[in-house]
C-alpha atoms as a PDB file:
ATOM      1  CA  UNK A   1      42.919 216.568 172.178  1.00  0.00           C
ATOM      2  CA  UNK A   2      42.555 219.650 169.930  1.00  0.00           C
ATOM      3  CA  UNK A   3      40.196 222.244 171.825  1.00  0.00           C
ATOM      4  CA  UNK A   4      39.289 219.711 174.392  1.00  0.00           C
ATOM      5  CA  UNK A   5      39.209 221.211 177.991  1.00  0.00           C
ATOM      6  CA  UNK A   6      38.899 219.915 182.056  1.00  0.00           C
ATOM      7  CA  UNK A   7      36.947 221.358 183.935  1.00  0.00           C
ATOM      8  CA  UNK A   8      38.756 221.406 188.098  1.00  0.00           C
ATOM      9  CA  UNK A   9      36.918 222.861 190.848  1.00  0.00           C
ATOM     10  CA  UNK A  10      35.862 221.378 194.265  1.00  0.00           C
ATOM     11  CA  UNK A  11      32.451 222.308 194.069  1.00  0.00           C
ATOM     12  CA  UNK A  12      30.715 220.011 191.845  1.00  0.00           C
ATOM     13  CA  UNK A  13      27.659 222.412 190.754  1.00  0.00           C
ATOM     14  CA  UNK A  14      30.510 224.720 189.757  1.00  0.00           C
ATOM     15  CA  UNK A  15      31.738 221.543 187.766  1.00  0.00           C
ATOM     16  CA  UNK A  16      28.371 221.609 186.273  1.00  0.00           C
ATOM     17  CA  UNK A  17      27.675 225.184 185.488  1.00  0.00           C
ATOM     18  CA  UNK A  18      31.051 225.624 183.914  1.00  0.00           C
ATOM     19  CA  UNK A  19      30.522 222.127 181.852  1.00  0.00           C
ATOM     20  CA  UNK A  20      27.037 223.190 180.569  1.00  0.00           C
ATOM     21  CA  UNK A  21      28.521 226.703 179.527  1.00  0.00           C
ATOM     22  CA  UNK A  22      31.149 225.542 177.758  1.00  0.00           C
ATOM     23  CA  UNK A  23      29.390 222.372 175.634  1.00  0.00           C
ATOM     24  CA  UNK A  24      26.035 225.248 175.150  1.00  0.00           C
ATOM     25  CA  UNK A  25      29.497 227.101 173.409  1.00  0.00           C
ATOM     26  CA  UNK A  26      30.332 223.859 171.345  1.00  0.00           C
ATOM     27  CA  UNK A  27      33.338 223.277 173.308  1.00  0.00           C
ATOM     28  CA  UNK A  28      34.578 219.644 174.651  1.00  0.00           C
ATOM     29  CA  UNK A  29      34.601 218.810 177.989  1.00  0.00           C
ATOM     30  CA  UNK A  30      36.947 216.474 177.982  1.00  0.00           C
ATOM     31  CA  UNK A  31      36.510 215.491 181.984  1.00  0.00           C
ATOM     32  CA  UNK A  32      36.687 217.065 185.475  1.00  0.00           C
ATOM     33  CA  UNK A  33      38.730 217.160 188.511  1.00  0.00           C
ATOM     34  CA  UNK A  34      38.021 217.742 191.642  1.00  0.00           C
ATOM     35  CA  UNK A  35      41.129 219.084 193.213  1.00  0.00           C
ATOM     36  CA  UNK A  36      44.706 220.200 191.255  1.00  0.00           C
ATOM     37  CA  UNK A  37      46.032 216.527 192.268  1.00  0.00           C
ATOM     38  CA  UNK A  38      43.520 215.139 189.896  1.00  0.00           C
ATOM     39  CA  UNK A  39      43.791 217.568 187.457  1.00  0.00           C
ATOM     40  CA  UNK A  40      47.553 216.918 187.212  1.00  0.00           C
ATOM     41  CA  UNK A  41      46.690 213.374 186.309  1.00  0.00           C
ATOM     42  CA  UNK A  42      43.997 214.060 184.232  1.00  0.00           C
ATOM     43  CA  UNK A  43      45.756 216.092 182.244  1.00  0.00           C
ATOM     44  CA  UNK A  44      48.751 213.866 181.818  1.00  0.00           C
ATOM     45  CA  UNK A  45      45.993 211.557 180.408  1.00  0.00           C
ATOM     46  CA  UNK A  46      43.243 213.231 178.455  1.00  0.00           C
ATOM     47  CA  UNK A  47      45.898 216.353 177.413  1.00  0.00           C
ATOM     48  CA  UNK A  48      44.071 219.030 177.284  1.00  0.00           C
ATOM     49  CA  UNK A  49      43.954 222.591 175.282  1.00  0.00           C
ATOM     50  CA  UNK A  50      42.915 223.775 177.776  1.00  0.00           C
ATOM     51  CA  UNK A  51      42.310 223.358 181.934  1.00  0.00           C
ATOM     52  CA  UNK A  52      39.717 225.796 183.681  1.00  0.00           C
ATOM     53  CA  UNK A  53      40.461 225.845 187.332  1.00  0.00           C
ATOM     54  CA  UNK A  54      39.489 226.838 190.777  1.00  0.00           C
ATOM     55  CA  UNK A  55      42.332 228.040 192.774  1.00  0.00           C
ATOM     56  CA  UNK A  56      41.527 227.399 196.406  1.00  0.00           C
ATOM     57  CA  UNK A  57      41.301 223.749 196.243  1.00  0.00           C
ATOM     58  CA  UNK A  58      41.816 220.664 199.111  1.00  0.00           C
ATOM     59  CA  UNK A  59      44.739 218.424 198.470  1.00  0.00           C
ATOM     60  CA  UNK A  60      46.611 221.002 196.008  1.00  0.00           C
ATOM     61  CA  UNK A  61      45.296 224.775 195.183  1.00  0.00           C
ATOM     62  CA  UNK A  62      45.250 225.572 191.079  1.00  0.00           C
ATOM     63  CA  UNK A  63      48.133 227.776 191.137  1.00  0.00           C
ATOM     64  CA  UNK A  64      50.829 224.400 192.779  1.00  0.00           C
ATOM     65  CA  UNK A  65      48.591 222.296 190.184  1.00  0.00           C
ATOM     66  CA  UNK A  66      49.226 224.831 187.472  1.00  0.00           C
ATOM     67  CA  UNK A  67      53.073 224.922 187.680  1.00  0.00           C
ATOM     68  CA  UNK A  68      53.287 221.275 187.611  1.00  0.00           C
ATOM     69  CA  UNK A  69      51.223 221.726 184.700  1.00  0.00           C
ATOM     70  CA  UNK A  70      53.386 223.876 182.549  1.00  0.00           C
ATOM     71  CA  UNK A  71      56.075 221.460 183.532  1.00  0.00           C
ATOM     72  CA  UNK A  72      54.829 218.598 182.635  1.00  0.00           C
ATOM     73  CA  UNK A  73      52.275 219.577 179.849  1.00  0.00           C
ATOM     74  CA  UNK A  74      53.225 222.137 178.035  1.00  0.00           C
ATOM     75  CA  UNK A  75      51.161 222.396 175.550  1.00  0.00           C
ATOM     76  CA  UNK A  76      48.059 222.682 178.008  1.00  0.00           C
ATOM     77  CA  UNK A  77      46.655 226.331 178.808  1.00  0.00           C
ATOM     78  CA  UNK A  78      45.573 227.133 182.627  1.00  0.00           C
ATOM     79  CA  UNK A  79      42.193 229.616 183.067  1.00  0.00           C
ATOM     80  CA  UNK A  80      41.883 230.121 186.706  1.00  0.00           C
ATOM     81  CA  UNK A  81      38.827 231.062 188.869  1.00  0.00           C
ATOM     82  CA  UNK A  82      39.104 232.652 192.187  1.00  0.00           C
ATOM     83  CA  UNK A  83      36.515 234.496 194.276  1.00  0.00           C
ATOM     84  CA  UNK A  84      39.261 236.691 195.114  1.00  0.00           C
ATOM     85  CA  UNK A  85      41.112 239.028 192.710  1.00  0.00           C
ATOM     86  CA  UNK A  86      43.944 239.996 194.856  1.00  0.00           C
ATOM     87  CA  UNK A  87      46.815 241.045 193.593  1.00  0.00           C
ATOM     88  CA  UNK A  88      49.340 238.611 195.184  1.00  0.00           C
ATOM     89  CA  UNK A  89      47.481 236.097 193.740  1.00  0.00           C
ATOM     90  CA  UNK A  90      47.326 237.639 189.858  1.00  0.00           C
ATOM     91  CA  UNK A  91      51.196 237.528 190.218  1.00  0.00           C
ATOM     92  CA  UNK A  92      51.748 233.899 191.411  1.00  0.00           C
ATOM     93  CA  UNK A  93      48.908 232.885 188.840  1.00  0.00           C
ATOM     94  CA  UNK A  94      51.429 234.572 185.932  1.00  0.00           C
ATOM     95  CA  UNK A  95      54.547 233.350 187.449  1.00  0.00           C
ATOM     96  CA  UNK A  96      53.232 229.870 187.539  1.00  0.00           C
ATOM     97  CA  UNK A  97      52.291 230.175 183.473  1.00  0.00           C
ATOM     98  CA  UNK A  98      48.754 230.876 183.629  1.00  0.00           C
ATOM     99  CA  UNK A  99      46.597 232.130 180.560  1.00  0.00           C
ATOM    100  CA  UNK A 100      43.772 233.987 181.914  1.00  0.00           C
ATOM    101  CA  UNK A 101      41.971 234.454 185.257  1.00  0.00           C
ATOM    102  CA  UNK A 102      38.287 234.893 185.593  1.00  0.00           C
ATOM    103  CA  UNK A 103      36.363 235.999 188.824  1.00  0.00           C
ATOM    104  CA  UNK A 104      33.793 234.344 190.213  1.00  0.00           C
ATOM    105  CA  UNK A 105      30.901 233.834 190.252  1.00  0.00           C
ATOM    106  CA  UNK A 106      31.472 232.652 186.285  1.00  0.00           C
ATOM    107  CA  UNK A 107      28.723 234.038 183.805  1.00  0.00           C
ATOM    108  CA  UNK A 108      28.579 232.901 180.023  1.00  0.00           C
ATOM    109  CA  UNK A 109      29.338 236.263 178.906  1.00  0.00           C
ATOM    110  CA  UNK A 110      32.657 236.348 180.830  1.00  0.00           C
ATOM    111  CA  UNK A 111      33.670 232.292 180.403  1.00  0.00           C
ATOM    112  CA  UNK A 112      33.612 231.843 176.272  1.00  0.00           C
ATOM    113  CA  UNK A 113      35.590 235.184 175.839  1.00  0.00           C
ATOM    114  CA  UNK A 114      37.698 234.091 177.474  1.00  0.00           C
ATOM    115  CA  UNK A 115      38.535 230.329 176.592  1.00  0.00           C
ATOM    116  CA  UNK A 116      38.583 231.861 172.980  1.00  0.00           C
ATOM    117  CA  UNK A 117      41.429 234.310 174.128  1.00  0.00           C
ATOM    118  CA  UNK A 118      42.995 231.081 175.985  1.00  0.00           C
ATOM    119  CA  UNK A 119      42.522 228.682 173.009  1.00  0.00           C
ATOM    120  CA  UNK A 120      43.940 231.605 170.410  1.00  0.00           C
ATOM    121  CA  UNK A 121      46.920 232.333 172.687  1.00  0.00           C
ATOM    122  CA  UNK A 122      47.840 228.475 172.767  1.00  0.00           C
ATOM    123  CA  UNK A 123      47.105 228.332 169.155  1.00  0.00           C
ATOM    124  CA  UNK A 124      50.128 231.458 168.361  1.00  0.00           C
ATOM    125  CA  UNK A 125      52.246 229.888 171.305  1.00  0.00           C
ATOM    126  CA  UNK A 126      51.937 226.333 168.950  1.00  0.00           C
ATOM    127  CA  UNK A 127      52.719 228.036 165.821  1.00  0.00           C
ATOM    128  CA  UNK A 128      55.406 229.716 167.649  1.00  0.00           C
ATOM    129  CA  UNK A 129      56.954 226.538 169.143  1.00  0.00           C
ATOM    130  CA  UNK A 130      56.565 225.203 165.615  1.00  0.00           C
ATOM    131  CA  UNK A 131      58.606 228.068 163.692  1.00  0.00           C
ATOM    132  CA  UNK A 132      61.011 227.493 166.678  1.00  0.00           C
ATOM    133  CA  UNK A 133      61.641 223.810 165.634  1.00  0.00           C
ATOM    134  CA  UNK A 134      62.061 224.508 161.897  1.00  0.00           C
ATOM    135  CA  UNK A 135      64.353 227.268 162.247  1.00  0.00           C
ATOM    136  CA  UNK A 136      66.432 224.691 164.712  1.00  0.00           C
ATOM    137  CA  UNK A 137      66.357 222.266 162.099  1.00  0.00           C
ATOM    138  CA  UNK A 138      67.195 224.456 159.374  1.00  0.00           C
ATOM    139  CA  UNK A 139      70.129 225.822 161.504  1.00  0.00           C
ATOM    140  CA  UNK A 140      71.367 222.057 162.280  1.00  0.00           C
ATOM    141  CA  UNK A 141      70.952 221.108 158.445  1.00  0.00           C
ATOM    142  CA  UNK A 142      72.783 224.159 157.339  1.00  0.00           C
ATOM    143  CA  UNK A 143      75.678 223.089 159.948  1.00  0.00           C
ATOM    144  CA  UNK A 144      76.112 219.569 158.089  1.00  0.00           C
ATOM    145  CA  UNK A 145      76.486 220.738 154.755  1.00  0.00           C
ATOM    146  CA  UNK A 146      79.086 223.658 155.518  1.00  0.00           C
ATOM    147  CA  UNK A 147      81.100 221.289 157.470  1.00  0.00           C
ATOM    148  CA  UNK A 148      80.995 218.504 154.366  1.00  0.00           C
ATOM    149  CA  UNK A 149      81.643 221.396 152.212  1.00  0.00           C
ATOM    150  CA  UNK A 150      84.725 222.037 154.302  1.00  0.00           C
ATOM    151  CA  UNK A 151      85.882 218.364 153.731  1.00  0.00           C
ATOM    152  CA  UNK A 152      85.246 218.420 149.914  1.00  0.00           C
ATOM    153  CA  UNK A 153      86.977 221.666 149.816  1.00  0.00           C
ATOM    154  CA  UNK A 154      90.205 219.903 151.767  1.00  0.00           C
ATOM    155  CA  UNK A 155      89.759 216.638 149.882  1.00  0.00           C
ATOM    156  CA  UNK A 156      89.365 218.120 146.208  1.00  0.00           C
ATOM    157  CA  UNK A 157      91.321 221.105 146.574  1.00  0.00           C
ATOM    158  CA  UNK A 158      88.391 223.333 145.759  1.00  0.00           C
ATOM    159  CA  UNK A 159      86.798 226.903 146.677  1.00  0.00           C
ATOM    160  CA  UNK A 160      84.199 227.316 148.839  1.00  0.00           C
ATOM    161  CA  UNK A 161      82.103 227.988 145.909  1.00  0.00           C
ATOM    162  CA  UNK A 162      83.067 225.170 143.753  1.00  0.00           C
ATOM    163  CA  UNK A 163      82.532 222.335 146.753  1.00  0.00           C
ATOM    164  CA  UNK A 164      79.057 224.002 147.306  1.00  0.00           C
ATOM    165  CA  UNK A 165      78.330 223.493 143.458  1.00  0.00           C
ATOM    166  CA  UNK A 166      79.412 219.593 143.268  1.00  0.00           C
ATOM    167  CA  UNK A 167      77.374 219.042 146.301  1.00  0.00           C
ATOM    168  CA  UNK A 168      74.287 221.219 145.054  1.00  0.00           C
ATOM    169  CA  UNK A 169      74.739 219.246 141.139  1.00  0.00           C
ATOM    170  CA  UNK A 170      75.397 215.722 142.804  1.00  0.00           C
ATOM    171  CA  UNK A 171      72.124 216.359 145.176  1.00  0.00           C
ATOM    172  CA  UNK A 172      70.120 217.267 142.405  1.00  0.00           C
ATOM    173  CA  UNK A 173      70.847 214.190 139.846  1.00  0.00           C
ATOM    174  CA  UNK A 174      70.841 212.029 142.888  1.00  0.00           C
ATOM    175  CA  UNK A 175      67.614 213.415 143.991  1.00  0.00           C
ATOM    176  CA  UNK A 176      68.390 213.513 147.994  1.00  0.00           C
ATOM    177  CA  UNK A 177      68.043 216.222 149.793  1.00  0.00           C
ATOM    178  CA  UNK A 178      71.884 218.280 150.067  1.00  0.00           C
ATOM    179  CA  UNK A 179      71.197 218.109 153.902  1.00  0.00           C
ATOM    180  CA  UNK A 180      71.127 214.378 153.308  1.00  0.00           C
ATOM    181  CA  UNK A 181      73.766 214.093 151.065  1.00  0.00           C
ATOM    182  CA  UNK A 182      75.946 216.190 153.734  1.00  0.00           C
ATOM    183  CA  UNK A 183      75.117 213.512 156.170  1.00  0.00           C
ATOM    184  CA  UNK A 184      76.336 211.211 153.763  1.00  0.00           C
ATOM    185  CA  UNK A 185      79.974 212.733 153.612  1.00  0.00           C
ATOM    186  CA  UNK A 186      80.162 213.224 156.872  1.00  0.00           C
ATOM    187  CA  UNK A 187      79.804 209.803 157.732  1.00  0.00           C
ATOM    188  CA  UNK A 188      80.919 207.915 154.696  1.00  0.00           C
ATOM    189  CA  UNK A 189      83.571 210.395 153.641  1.00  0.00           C
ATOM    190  CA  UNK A 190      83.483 211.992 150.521  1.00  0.00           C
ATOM    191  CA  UNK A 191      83.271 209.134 148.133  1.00  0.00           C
ATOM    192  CA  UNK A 192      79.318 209.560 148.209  1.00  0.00           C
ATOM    193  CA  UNK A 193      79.808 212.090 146.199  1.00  0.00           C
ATOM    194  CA  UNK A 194      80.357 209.979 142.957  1.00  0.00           C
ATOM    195  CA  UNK A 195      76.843 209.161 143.679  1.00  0.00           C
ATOM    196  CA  UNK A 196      75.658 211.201 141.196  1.00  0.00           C
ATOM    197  CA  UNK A 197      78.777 212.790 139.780  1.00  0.00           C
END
Protein backbone atom coordinates (compact mmCIF):
# COMPACT_ATOMS: atom_id res chain seq x y z
CA UNK A 1 0.00 0.00 0.00
CA UNK A 2 1.38 3.42 -1.05
CA UNK A 3 2.21 5.45 2.27
CA UNK A 4 0.48 2.92 4.38
CA UNK A 5 2.45 2.14 7.65
CA UNK A 6 2.39 -0.65 10.90
CA UNK A 7 2.65 0.41 13.77
CA UNK A 8 4.95 -2.66 16.21
CA UNK A 9 5.52 -2.10 19.73
CA UNK A 10 4.67 -4.28 22.82
CA UNK A 11 3.08 -1.73 24.68
CA UNK A 12 -0.27 -1.21 23.37
CA UNK A 13 -0.82 2.60 24.59
CA UNK A 14 2.41 3.13 22.67
CA UNK A 15 0.41 1.36 19.77
CA UNK A 16 -2.11 3.97 20.38
CA UNK A 17 -0.21 7.15 20.80
CA UNK A 18 1.88 6.44 17.76
CA UNK A 19 -1.51 5.43 15.70
CA UNK A 20 -3.34 8.66 16.74
CA UNK A 21 -0.14 10.76 15.75
CA UNK A 22 0.27 9.48 12.66
CA UNK A 23 -3.70 9.38 11.27
CA UNK A 24 -3.94 13.36 13.24
CA UNK A 25 -0.83 13.64 10.29
CA UNK A 26 -3.15 12.07 7.53
CA UNK A 27 -1.11 9.06 7.40
CA UNK A 28 -2.55 5.27 7.13
CA UNK A 29 -2.26 2.99 9.69
CA UNK A 30 -2.41 0.17 7.97
CA UNK A 31 -2.34 -2.31 11.30
CA UNK A 32 -0.19 -3.13 14.36
CA UNK A 33 2.00 -5.71 15.75
CA UNK A 34 2.78 -6.54 18.81
CA UNK A 35 6.16 -8.11 18.66
CA UNK A 36 8.76 -8.27 15.33
CA UNK A 37 7.26 -11.97 14.74
CA UNK A 38 4.02 -10.34 13.90
CA UNK A 39 5.29 -7.61 12.22
CA UNK A 40 7.20 -9.93 9.86
CA UNK A 41 3.87 -11.39 8.91
CA UNK A 42 2.07 -8.43 8.80
CA UNK A 43 4.14 -6.99 6.61
CA UNK A 44 4.37 -9.87 4.21
CA UNK A 45 0.57 -9.22 4.11
CA UNK A 46 -0.53 -5.63 4.33
CA UNK A 47 3.15 -4.42 2.63
CA UNK A 48 3.85 -1.57 4.02
CA UNK A 49 5.79 1.91 3.13
CA UNK A 50 6.62 1.98 5.96
CA UNK A 51 7.02 -0.10 9.61
CA UNK A 52 7.55 2.04 12.91
CA UNK A 53 9.02 -0.20 15.50
CA UNK A 54 10.01 -0.77 19.04
CA UNK A 55 13.24 -2.51 19.36
CA UNK A 56 13.21 -4.36 22.64
CA UNK A 57 10.41 -6.61 21.94
CA UNK A 58 9.29 -10.43 23.42
CA UNK A 59 9.41 -13.17 20.88
CA UNK A 60 11.82 -11.18 18.34
CA UNK A 61 13.45 -7.52 19.10
CA UNK A 62 12.91 -4.86 15.92
CA UNK A 63 16.37 -4.95 14.82
CA UNK A 64 16.13 -9.51 14.06
CA UNK A 65 12.50 -8.39 12.75
CA UNK A 66 14.01 -5.64 10.67
CA UNK A 67 16.62 -7.75 8.77
CA UNK A 68 14.13 -10.28 7.90
CA UNK A 69 12.35 -7.38 6.73
CA UNK A 70 14.73 -6.00 4.20
CA UNK A 71 15.00 -9.56 3.09
CA UNK A 72 11.91 -10.36 2.48
CA UNK A 73 10.22 -6.91 1.78
CA UNK A 74 12.19 -4.77 0.26
CA UNK A 75 10.39 -2.22 -0.60
CA UNK A 76 9.23 -1.62 3.15
CA UNK A 77 11.14 1.17 5.26
CA UNK A 78 12.02 0.34 9.12
CA UNK A 79 11.72 3.59 11.79
CA UNK A 80 12.84 2.24 15.03
CA UNK A 81 12.10 3.40 18.64
CA UNK A 82 14.29 2.62 21.51
CA UNK A 83 14.48 4.18 24.97
CA UNK A 84 18.05 3.76 24.59
CA UNK A 85 20.29 5.57 22.06
CA UNK A 86 23.38 3.60 22.46
CA UNK A 87 25.66 3.42 20.07
CA UNK A 88 25.97 -0.39 19.54
CA UNK A 89 22.59 -0.34 18.89
CA UNK A 90 22.57 2.76 16.09
CA UNK A 91 25.09 0.43 14.27
CA UNK A 92 23.17 -2.91 14.25
CA UNK A 93 19.93 -0.76 13.49
CA UNK A 94 22.00 0.51 10.07
CA UNK A 95 23.55 -2.75 9.39
CA UNK A 96 20.23 -4.44 9.51
CA UNK A 97 18.77 -1.65 6.75
CA UNK A 98 17.02 0.64 8.93
CA UNK A 99 15.72 4.21 7.83
CA UNK A 100 15.57 6.27 10.82
CA UNK A 101 15.62 5.84 14.62
CA UNK A 102 13.63 7.94 16.98
CA UNK A 103 14.03 8.06 20.88
CA UNK A 104 11.55 7.61 23.09
CA UNK A 105 9.32 8.80 24.60
CA UNK A 106 7.80 9.73 20.82
CA UNK A 107 6.36 13.40 20.54
CA UNK A 108 4.46 14.65 17.31
CA UNK A 109 7.07 17.07 16.62
CA UNK A 110 9.78 14.37 16.41
CA UNK A 111 7.42 11.32 14.74
CA UNK A 112 5.98 13.16 11.31
CA UNK A 113 9.54 14.57 10.52
CA UNK A 114 10.55 11.87 10.50
CA UNK A 115 8.17 9.34 8.61
CA UNK A 116 8.35 12.19 5.92
CA UNK A 117 12.24 11.73 5.78
CA UNK A 118 11.43 7.77 5.84
CA UNK A 119 8.63 7.93 3.20
CA UNK A 120 10.96 10.46 0.86
CA UNK A 121 14.00 8.19 1.25
CA UNK A 122 11.86 5.07 0.08
CA UNK A 123 10.33 7.21 -2.50
CA UNK A 124 14.32 8.10 -4.20
CA UNK A 125 15.34 4.41 -3.24
CA UNK A 126 11.98 3.39 -5.67
CA UNK A 127 12.88 5.71 -8.33
CA UNK A 128 16.30 4.47 -7.97
CA UNK A 129 15.42 0.74 -8.20
CA UNK A 130 13.29 1.85 -11.13
CA UNK A 131 16.16 3.67 -13.26
CA UNK A 132 18.09 0.47 -12.23
CA UNK A 133 15.58 -1.81 -14.13
CA UNK A 134 15.37 0.34 -17.28
CA UNK A 135 18.92 0.79 -17.71
CA UNK A 136 19.07 -3.31 -17.31
CA UNK A 137 16.60 -3.57 -19.87
CA UNK A 138 18.00 -1.15 -22.14
CA UNK A 139 21.43 -2.89 -21.73
CA UNK A 140 19.75 -6.48 -22.48
CA UNK A 141 17.79 -4.94 -25.58
CA UNK A 142 20.87 -3.30 -26.89
CA UNK A 143 22.66 -6.90 -26.53
CA UNK A 144 19.94 -8.55 -28.96
CA UNK A 145 20.14 -6.26 -31.67
CA UNK A 146 24.11 -6.08 -31.90
CA UNK A 147 24.23 -9.75 -31.84
CA UNK A 148 21.36 -9.98 -34.86
CA UNK A 149 23.28 -7.28 -36.42
CA UNK A 150 26.28 -9.57 -36.26
CA UNK A 151 24.26 -12.36 -38.05
CA UNK A 152 22.88 -10.03 -40.82
CA UNK A 153 26.30 -8.73 -41.22
CA UNK A 154 27.64 -12.64 -41.71
CA UNK A 155 24.52 -13.63 -43.63
CA UNK A 156 24.36 -10.55 -46.15
CA UNK A 157 27.86 -9.77 -46.34
CA UNK A 158 27.34 -6.29 -44.99
CA UNK A 159 29.11 -3.51 -42.70
CA UNK A 160 28.29 -2.94 -39.44
CA UNK A 161 26.64 0.13 -40.57
CA UNK A 162 24.68 -1.18 -43.40
CA UNK A 163 23.10 -4.33 -41.19
CA UNK A 164 22.18 -1.64 -38.54
CA UNK A 165 20.34 0.38 -41.39
CA UNK A 166 18.20 -2.72 -42.87
CA UNK A 167 17.28 -3.55 -39.39
CA UNK A 168 16.51 0.20 -38.32
CA UNK A 169 14.37 0.63 -42.15
CA UNK A 170 12.71 -2.94 -41.81
CA UNK A 171 11.67 -1.97 -37.97
CA UNK A 172 10.29 1.13 -38.98
CA UNK A 173 7.89 -0.02 -42.06
CA UNK A 174 7.14 -3.02 -39.97
CA UNK A 175 6.33 -0.93 -37.06
CA UNK A 176 7.95 -3.33 -34.18
CA UNK A 177 10.14 -2.24 -32.01
CA UNK A 178 14.17 -3.05 -33.48
CA UNK A 179 14.61 -4.76 -30.00
CA UNK A 180 11.74 -6.93 -31.16
CA UNK A 181 12.66 -7.38 -34.48
CA UNK A 182 16.27 -8.51 -33.08
CA UNK A 183 14.46 -11.11 -31.14
CA UNK A 184 12.97 -12.08 -34.21
CA UNK A 185 16.37 -12.93 -36.02
CA UNK A 186 17.70 -14.36 -33.36
CA UNK A 187 15.25 -16.91 -33.11
CA UNK A 188 13.82 -17.22 -36.56
CA UNK A 189 17.03 -16.44 -38.39
CA UNK A 190 17.30 -13.72 -40.59
CA UNK A 191 14.49 -14.31 -42.98
CA UNK A 192 12.26 -11.94 -40.69
CA UNK A 193 13.86 -9.48 -42.12
CA UNK A 194 11.85 -9.53 -45.47
CA UNK A 195 9.18 -8.57 -43.13
CA UNK A 196 9.22 -5.30 -44.13
CA UNK A 197 12.01 -5.17 -46.68
Amino acid sequence: MKNAIVVVDDDPIIRMDIREMLEEGGYLVAGEAKNGEEAVELIARVKPALAIMDIKMPVMNGIKASHIIRKLQQDTSVLLLTAYSQKELVKEAREAGVAAFLVKPVSEEDLLPAVEIALSQKEKMDSLKQDIKLLKQSIEERKLIERAKGLVMQTHALNEEEAYAKMRDVSMSARIPLSKLAAGILRDGVQTLSVGG
